[in-house]
PDB file of N, CA and C in Angstrom:
ATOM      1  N   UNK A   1     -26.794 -19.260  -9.291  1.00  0.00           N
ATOM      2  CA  UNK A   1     -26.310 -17.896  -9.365  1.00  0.00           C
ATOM      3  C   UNK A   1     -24.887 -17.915  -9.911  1.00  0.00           C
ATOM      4  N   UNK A   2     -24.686 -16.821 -10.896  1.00  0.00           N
ATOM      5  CA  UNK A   2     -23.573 -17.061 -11.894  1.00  0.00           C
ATOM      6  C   UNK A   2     -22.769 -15.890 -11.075  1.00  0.00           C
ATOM      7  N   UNK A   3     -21.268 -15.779 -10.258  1.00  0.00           N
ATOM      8  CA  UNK A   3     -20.920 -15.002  -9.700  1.00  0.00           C
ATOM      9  C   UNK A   3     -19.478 -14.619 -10.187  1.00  0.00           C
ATOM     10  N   UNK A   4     -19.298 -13.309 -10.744  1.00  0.00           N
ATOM     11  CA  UNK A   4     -18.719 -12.676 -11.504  1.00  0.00           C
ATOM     12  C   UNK A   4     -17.273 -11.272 -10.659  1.00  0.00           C
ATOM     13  N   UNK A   5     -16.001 -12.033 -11.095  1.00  0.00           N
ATOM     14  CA  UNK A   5     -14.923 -10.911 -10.194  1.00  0.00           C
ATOM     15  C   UNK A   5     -14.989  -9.602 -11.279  1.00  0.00           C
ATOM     16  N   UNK A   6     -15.250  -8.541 -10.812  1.00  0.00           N
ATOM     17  CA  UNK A   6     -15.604  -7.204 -12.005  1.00  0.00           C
ATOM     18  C   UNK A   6     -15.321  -6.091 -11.356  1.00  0.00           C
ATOM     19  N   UNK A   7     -15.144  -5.040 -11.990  1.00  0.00           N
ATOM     20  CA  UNK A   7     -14.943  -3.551 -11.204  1.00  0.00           C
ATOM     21  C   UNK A   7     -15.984  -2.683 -10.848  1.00  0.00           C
ATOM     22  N   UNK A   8     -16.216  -2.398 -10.144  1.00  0.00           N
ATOM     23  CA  UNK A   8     -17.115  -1.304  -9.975  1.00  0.00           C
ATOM     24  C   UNK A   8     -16.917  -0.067  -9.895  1.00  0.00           C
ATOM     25  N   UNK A   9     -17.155   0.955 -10.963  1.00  0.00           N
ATOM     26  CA  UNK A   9     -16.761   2.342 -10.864  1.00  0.00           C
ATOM     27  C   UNK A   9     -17.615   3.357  -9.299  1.00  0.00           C
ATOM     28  N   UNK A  10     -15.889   4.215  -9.094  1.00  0.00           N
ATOM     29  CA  UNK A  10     -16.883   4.892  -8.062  1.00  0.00           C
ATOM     30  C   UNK A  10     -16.016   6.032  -8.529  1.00  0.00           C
ATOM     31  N   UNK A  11     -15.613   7.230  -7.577  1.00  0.00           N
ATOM     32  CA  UNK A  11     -15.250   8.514  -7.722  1.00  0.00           C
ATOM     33  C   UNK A  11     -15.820   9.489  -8.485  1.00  0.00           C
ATOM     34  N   UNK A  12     -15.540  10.511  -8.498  1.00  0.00           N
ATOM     35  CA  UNK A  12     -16.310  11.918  -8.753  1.00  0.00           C
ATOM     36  C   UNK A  12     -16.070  11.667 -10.360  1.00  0.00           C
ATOM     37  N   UNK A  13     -16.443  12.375 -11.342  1.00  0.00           N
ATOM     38  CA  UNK A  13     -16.050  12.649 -13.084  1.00  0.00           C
ATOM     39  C   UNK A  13     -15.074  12.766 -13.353  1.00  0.00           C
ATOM     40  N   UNK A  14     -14.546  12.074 -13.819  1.00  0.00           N
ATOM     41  CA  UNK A  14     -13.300  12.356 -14.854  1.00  0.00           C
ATOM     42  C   UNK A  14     -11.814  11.643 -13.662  1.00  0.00           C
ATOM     43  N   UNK A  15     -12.276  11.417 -12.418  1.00  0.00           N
ATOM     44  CA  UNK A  15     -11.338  10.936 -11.726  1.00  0.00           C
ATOM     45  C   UNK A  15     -12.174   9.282 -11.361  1.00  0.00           C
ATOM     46  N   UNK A  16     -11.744   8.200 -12.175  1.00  0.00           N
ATOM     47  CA  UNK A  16     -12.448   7.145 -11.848  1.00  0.00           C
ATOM     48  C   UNK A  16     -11.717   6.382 -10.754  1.00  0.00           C
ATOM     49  N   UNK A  17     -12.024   5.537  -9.913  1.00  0.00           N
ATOM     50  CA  UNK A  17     -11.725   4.621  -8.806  1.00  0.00           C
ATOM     51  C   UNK A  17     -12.857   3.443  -8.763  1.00  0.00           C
ATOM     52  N   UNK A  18     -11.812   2.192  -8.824  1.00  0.00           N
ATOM     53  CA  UNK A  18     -12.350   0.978  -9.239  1.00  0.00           C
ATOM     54  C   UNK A  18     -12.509   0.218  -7.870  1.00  0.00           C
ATOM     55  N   UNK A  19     -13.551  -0.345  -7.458  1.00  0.00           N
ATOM     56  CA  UNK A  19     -13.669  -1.517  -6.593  1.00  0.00           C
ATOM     57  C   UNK A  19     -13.935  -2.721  -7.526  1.00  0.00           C
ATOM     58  N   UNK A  20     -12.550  -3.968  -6.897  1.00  0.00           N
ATOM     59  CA  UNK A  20     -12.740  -5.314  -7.577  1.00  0.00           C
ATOM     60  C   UNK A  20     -14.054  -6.003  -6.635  1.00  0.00           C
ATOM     61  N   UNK A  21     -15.443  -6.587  -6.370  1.00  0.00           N
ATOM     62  CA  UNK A  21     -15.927  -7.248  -6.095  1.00  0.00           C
ATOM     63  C   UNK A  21     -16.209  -8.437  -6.784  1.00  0.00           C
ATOM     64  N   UNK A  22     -16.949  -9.711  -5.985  1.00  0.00           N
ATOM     65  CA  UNK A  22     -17.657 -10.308  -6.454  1.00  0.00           C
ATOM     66  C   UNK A  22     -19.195 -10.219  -6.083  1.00  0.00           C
ATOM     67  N   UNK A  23     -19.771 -10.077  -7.260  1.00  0.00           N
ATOM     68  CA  UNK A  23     -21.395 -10.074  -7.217  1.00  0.00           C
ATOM     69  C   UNK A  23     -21.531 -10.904  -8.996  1.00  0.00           C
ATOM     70  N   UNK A  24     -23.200 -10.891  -8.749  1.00  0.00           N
ATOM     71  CA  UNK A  24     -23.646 -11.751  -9.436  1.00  0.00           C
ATOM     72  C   UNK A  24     -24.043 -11.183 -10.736  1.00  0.00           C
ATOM     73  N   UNK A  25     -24.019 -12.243 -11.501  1.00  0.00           N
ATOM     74  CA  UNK A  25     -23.629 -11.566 -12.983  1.00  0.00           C
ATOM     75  C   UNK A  25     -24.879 -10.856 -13.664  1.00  0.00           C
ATOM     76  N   UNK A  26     -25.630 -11.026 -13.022  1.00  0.00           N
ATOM     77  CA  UNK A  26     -27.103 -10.615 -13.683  1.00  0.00           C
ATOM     78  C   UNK A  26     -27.476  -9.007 -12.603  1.00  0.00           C
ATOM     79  N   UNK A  27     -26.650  -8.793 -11.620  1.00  0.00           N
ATOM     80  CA  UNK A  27     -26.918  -7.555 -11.228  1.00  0.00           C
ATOM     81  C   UNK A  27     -25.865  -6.588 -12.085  1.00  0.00           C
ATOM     82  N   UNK A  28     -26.143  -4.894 -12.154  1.00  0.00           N
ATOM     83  CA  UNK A  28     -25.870  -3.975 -12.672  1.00  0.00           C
ATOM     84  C   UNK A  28     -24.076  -3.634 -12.276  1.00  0.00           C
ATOM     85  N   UNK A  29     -23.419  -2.915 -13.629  1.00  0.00           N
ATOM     86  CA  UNK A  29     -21.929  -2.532 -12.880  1.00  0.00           C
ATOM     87  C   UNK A  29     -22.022  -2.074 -11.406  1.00  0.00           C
ATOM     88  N   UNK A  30     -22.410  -0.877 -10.977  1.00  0.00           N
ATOM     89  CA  UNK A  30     -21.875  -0.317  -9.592  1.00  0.00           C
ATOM     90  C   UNK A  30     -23.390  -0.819  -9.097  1.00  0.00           C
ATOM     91  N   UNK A  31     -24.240  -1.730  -9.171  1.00  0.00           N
ATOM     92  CA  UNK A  31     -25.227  -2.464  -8.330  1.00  0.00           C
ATOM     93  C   UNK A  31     -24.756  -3.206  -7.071  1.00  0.00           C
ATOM     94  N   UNK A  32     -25.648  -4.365  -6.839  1.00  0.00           N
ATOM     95  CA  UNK A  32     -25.367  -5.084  -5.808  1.00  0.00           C
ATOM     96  C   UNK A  32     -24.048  -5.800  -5.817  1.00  0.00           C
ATOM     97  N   UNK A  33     -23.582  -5.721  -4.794  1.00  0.00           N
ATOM     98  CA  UNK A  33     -22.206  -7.334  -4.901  1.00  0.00           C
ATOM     99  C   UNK A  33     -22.420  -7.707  -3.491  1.00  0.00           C
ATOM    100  N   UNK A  34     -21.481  -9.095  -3.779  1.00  0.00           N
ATOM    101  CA  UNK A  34     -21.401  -9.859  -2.576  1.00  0.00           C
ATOM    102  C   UNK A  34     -20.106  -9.381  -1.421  1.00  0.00           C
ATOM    103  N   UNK A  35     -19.226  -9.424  -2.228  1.00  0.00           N
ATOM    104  CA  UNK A  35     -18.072  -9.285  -1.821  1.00  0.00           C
ATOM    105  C   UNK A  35     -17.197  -8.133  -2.228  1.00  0.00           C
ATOM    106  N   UNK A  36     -16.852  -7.550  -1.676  1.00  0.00           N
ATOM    107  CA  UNK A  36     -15.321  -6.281  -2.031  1.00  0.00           C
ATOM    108  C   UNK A  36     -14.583  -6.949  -1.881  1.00  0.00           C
ATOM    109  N   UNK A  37     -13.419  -7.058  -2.730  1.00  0.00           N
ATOM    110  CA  UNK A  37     -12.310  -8.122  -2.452  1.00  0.00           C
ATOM    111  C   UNK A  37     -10.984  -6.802  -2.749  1.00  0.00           C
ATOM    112  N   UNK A  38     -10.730  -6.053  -3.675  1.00  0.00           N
ATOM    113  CA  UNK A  38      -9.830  -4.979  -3.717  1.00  0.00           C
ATOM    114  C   UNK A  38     -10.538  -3.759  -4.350  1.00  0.00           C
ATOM    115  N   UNK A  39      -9.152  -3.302  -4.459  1.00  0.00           N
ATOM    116  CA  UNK A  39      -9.749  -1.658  -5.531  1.00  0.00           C
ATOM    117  C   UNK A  39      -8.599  -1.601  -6.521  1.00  0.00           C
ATOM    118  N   UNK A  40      -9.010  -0.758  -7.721  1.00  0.00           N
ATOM    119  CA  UNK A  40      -7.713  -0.010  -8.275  1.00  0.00           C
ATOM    120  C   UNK A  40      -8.174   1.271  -9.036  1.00  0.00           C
ATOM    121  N   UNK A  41      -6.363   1.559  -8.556  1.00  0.00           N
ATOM    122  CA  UNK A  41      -7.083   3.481  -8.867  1.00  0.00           C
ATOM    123  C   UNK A  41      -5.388   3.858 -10.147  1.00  0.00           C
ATOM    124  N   UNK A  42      -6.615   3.544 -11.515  1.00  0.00           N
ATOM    125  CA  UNK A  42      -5.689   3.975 -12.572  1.00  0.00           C
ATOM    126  C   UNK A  42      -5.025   5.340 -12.886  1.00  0.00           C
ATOM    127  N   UNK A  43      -5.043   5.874 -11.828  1.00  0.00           N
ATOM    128  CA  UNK A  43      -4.974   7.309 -12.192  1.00  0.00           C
ATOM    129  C   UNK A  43      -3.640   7.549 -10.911  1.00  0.00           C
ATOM    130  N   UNK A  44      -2.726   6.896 -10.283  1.00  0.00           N
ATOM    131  CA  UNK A  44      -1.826   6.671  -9.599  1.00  0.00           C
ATOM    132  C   UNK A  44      -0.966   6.154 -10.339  1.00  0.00           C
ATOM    133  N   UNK A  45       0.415   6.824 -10.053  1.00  0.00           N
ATOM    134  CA  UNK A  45       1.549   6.500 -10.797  1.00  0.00           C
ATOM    135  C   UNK A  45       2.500   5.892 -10.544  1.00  0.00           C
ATOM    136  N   UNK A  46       2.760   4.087 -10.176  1.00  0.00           N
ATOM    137  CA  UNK A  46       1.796   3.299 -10.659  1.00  0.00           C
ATOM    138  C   UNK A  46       0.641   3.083 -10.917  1.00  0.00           C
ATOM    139  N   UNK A  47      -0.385   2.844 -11.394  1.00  0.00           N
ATOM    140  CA  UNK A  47      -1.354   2.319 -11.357  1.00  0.00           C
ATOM    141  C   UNK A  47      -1.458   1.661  -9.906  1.00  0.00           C
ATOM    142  N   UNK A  48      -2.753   1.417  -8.630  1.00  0.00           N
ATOM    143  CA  UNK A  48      -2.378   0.720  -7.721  1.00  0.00           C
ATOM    144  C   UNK A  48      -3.544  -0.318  -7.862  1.00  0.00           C
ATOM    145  N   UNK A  49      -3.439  -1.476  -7.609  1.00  0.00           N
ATOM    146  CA  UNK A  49      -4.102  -2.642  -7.776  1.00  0.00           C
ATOM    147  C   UNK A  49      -3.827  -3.434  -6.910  1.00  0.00           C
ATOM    148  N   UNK A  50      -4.954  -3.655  -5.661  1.00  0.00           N
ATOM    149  CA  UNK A  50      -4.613  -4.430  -4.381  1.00  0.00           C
ATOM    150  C   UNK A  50      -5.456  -5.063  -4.182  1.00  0.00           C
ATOM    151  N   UNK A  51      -5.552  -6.357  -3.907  1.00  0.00           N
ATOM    152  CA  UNK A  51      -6.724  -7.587  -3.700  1.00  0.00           C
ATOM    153  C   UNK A  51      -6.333  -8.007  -2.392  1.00  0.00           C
ATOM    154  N   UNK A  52      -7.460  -9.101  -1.897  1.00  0.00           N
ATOM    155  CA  UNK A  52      -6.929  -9.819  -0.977  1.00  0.00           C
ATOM    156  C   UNK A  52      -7.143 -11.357  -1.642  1.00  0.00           C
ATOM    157  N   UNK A  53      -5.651 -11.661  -1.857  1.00  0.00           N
ATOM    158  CA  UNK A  53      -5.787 -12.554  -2.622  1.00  0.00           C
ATOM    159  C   UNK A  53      -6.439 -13.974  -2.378  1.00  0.00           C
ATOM    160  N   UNK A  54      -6.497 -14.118  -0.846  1.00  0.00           N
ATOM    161  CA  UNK A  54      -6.899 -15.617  -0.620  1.00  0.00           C
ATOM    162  C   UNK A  54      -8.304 -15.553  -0.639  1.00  0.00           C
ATOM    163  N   UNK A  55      -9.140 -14.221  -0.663  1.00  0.00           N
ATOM    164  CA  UNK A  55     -10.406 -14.626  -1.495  1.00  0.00           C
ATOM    165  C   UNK A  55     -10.546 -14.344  -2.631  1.00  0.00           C
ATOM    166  N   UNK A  56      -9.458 -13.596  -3.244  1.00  0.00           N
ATOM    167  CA  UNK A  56     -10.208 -14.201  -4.851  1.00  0.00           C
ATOM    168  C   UNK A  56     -10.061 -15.398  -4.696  1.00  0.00           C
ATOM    169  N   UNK A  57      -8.761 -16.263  -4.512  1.00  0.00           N
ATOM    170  CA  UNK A  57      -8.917 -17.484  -4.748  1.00  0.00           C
ATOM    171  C   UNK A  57      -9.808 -18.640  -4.182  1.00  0.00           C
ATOM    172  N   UNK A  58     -10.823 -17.839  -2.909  1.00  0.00           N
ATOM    173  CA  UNK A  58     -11.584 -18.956  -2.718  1.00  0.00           C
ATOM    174  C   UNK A  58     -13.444 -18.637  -4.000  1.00  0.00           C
ATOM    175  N   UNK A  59     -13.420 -17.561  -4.374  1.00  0.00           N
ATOM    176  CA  UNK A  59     -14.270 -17.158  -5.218  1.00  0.00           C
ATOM    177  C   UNK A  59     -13.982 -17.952  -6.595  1.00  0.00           C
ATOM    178  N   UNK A  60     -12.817 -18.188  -7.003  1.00  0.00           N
ATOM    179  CA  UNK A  60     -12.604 -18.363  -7.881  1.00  0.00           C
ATOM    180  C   UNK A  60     -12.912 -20.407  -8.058  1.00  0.00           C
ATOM    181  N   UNK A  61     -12.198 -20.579  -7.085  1.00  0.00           N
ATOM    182  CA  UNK A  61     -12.382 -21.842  -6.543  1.00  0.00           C
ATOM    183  C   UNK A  61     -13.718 -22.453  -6.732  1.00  0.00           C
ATOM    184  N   UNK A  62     -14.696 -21.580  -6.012  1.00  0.00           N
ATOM    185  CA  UNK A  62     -16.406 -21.628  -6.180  1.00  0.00           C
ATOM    186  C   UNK A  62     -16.978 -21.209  -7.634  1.00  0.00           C
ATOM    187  N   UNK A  63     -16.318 -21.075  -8.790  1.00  0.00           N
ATOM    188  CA  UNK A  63     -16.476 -20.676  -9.762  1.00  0.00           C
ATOM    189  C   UNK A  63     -16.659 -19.665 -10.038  1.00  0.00           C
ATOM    190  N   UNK A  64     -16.117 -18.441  -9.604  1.00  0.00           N
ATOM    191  CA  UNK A  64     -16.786 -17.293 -10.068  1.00  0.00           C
ATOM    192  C   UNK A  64     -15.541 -17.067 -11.333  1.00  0.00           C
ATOM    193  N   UNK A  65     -15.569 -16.338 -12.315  1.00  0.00           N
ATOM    194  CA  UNK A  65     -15.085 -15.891 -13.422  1.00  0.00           C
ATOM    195  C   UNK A  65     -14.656 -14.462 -13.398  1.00  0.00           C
ATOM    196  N   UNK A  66     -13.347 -14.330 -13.298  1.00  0.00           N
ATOM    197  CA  UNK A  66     -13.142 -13.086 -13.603  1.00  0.00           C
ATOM    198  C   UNK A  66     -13.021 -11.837 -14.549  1.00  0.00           C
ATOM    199  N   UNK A  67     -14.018 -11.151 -15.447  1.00  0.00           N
ATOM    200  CA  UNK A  67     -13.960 -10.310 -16.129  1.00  0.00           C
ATOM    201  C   UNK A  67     -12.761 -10.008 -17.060  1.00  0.00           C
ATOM    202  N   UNK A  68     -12.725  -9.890 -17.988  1.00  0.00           N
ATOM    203  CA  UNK A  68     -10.975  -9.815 -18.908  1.00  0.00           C
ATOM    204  C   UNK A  68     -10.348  -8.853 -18.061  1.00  0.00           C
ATOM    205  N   UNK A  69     -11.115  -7.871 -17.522  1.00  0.00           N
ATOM    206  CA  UNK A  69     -10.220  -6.286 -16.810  1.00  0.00           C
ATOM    207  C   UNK A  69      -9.234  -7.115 -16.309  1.00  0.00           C
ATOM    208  N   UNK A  70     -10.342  -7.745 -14.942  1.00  0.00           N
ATOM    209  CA  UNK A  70      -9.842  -8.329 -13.752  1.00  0.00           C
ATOM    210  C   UNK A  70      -8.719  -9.454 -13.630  1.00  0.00           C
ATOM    211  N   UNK A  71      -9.177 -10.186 -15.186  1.00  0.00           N
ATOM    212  CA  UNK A  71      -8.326 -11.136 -15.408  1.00  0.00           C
ATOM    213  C   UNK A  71      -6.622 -10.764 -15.728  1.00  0.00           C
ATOM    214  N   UNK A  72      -6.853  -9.555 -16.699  1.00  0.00           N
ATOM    215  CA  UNK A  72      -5.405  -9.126 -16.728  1.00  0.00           C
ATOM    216  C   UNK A  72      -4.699  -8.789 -15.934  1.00  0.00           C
ATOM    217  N   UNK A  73      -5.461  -7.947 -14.523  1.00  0.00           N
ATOM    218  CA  UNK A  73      -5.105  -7.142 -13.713  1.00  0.00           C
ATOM    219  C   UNK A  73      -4.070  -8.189 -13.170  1.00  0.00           C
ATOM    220  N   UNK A  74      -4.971  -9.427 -13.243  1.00  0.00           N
ATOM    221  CA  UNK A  74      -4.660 -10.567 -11.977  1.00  0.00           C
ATOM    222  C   UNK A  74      -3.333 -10.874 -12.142  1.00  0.00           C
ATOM    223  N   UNK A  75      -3.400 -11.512 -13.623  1.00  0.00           N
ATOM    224  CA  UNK A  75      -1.932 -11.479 -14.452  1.00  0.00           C
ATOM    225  C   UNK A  75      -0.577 -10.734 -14.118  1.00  0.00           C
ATOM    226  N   UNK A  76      -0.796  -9.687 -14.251  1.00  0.00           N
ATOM    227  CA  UNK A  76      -0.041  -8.756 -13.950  1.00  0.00           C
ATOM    228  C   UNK A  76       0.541  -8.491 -12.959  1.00  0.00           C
ATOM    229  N   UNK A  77      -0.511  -8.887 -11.845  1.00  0.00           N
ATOM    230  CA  UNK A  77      -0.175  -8.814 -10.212  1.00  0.00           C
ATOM    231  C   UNK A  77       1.182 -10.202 -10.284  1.00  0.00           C
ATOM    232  N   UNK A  78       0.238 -11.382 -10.734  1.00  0.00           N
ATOM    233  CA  UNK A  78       1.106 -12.488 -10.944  1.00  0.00           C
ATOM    234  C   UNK A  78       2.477 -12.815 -11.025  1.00  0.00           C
ATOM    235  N   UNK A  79       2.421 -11.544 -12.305  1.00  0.00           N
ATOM    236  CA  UNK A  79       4.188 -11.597 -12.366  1.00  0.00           C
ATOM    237  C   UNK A  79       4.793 -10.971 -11.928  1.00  0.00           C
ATOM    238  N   UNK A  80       4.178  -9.637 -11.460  1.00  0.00           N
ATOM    239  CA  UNK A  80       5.099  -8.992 -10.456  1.00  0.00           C
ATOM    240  C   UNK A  80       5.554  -9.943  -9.717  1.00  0.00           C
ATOM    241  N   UNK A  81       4.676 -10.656  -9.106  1.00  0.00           N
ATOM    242  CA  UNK A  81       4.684 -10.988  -7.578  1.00  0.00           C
ATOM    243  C   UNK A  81       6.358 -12.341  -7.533  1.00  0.00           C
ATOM    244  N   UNK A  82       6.069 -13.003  -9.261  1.00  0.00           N
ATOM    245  CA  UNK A  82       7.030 -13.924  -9.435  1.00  0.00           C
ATOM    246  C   UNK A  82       8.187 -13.041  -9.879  1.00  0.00           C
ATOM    247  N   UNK A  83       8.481 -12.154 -10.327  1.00  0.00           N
ATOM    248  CA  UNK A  83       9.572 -11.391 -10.648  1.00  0.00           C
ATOM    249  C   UNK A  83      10.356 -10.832  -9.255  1.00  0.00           C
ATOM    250  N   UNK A  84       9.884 -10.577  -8.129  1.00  0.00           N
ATOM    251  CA  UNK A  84       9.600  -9.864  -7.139  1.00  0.00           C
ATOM    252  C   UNK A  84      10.848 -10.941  -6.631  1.00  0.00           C
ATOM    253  N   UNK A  85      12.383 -10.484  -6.498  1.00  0.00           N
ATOM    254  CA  UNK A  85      13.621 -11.409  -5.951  1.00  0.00           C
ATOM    255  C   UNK A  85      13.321 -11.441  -4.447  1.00  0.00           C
ATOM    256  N   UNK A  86      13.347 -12.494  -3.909  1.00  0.00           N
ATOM    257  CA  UNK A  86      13.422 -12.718  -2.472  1.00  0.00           C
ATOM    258  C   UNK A  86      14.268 -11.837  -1.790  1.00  0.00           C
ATOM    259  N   UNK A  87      14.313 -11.205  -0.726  1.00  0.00           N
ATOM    260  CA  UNK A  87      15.768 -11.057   0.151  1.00  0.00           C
ATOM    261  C   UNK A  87      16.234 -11.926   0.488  1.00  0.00           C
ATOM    262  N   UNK A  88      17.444 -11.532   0.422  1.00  0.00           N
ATOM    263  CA  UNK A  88      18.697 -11.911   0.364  1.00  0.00           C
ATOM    264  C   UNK A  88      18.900 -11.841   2.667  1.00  0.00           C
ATOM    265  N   UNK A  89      18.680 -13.229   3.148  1.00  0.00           N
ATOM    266  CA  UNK A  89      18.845 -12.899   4.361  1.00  0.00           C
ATOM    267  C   UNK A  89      20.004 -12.468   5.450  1.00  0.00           C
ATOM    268  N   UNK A  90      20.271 -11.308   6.410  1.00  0.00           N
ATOM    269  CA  UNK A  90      21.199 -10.918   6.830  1.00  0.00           C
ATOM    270  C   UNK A  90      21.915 -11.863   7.212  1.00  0.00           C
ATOM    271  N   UNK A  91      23.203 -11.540   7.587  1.00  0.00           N
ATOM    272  CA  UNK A  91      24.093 -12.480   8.438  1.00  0.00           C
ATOM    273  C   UNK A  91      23.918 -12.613   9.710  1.00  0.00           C
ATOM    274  N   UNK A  92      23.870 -13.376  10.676  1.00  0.00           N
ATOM    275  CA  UNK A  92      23.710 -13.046  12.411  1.00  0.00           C
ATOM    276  C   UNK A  92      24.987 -11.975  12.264  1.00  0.00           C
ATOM    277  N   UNK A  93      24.377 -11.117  13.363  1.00  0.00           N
ATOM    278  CA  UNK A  93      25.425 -10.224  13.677  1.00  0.00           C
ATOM    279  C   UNK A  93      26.259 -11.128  14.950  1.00  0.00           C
ATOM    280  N   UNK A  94      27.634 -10.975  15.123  1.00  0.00           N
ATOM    281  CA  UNK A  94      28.327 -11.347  16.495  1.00  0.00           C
ATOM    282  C   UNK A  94      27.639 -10.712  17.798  1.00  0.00           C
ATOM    283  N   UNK A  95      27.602 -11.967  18.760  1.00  0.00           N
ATOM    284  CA  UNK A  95      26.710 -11.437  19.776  1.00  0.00           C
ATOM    285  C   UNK A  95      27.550 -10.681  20.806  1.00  0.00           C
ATOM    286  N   UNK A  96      29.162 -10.321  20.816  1.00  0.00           N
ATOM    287  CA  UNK A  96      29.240  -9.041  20.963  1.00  0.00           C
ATOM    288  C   UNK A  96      30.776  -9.093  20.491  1.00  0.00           C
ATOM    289  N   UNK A  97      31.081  -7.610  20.982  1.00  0.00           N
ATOM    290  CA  UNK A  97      32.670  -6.526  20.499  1.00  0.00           C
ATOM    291  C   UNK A  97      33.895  -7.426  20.979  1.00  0.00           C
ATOM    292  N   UNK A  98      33.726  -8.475  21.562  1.00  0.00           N
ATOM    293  CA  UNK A  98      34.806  -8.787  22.439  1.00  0.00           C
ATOM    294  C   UNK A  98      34.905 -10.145  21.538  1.00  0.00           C
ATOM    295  N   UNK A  99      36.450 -10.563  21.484  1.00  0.00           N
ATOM    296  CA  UNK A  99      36.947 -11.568  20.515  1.00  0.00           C
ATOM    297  C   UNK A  99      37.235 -12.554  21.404  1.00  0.00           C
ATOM    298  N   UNK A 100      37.293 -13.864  20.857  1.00  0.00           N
ATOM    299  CA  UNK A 100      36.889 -14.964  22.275  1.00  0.00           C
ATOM    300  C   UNK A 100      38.415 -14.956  22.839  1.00  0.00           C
ATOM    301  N   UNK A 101      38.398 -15.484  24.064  1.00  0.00           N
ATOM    302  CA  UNK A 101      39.942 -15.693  24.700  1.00  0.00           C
ATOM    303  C   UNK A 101      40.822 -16.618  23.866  1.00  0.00           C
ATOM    304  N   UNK A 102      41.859 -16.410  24.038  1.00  0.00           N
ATOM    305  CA  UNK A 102      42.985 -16.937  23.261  1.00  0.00           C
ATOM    306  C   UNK A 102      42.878 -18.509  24.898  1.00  0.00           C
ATOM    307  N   UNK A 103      43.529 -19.597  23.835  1.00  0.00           N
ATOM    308  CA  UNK A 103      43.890 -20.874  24.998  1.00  0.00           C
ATOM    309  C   UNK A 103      44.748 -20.114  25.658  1.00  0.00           C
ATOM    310  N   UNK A 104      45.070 -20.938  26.778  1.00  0.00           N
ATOM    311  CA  UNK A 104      45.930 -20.669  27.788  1.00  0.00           C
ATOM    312  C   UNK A 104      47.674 -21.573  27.508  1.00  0.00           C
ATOM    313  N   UNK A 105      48.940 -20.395  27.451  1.00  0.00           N
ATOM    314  CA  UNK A 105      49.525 -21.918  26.739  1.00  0.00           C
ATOM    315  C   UNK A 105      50.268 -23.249  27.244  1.00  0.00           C
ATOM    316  N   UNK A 106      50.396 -23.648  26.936  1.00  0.00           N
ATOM    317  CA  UNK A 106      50.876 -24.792  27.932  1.00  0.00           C
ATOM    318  C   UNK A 106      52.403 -24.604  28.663  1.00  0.00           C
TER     319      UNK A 106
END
């Protein structure tokens, strides 16, 4: 069984909404699948495109092939995700208002 990452159209006319699954390549676009793995809904401004990524990557792993859509999508996610600057982590705050005692002087 040849198992294929692809979109599946759903929503009413003229407003489309995509489910990313994996199903098998010989069943129909919005037919059977195995797996729902995300959605994306091109018609959001961004565009929104959300997977769960640690199974595509175990699908992918098992050979499944992702569709050019899917493939770009993936891409794209990709570099966001590497463009995407870390935070920058806070400082400890002082654990409180009061400044330590001065020595005592000799």
């Amino acid at each position: 069984m040849s198992v294929t990452i692809r979109l599946t159209r759903a929503g009413s006319k003229k407003v489309p909404f995509y489910r990313v699954v994996a199903a098998d390549s010989r069943s129909p676009r919005d037919g059977r699948f195995i797996e729902q793995l995300g959605v994306y809904d091109p018609l959001r401004e961004p565009p929104e495109f959300r997977v769960k990524s640690d199974r595509v990557q175990y699908w992918i792993s098992h050979g499944a092939l992702p569709s050019q859509t899917v493939g770009e999508l993936l891409n794209v996610l990709k570099k966001t995700a590497a463009s995407a600057v870390p935070p920058v982590p806070a400082k400890p705050a002082a654990k409180s208002g009061k400044t330590p005692a001065a020595p005592p002087a000799p």
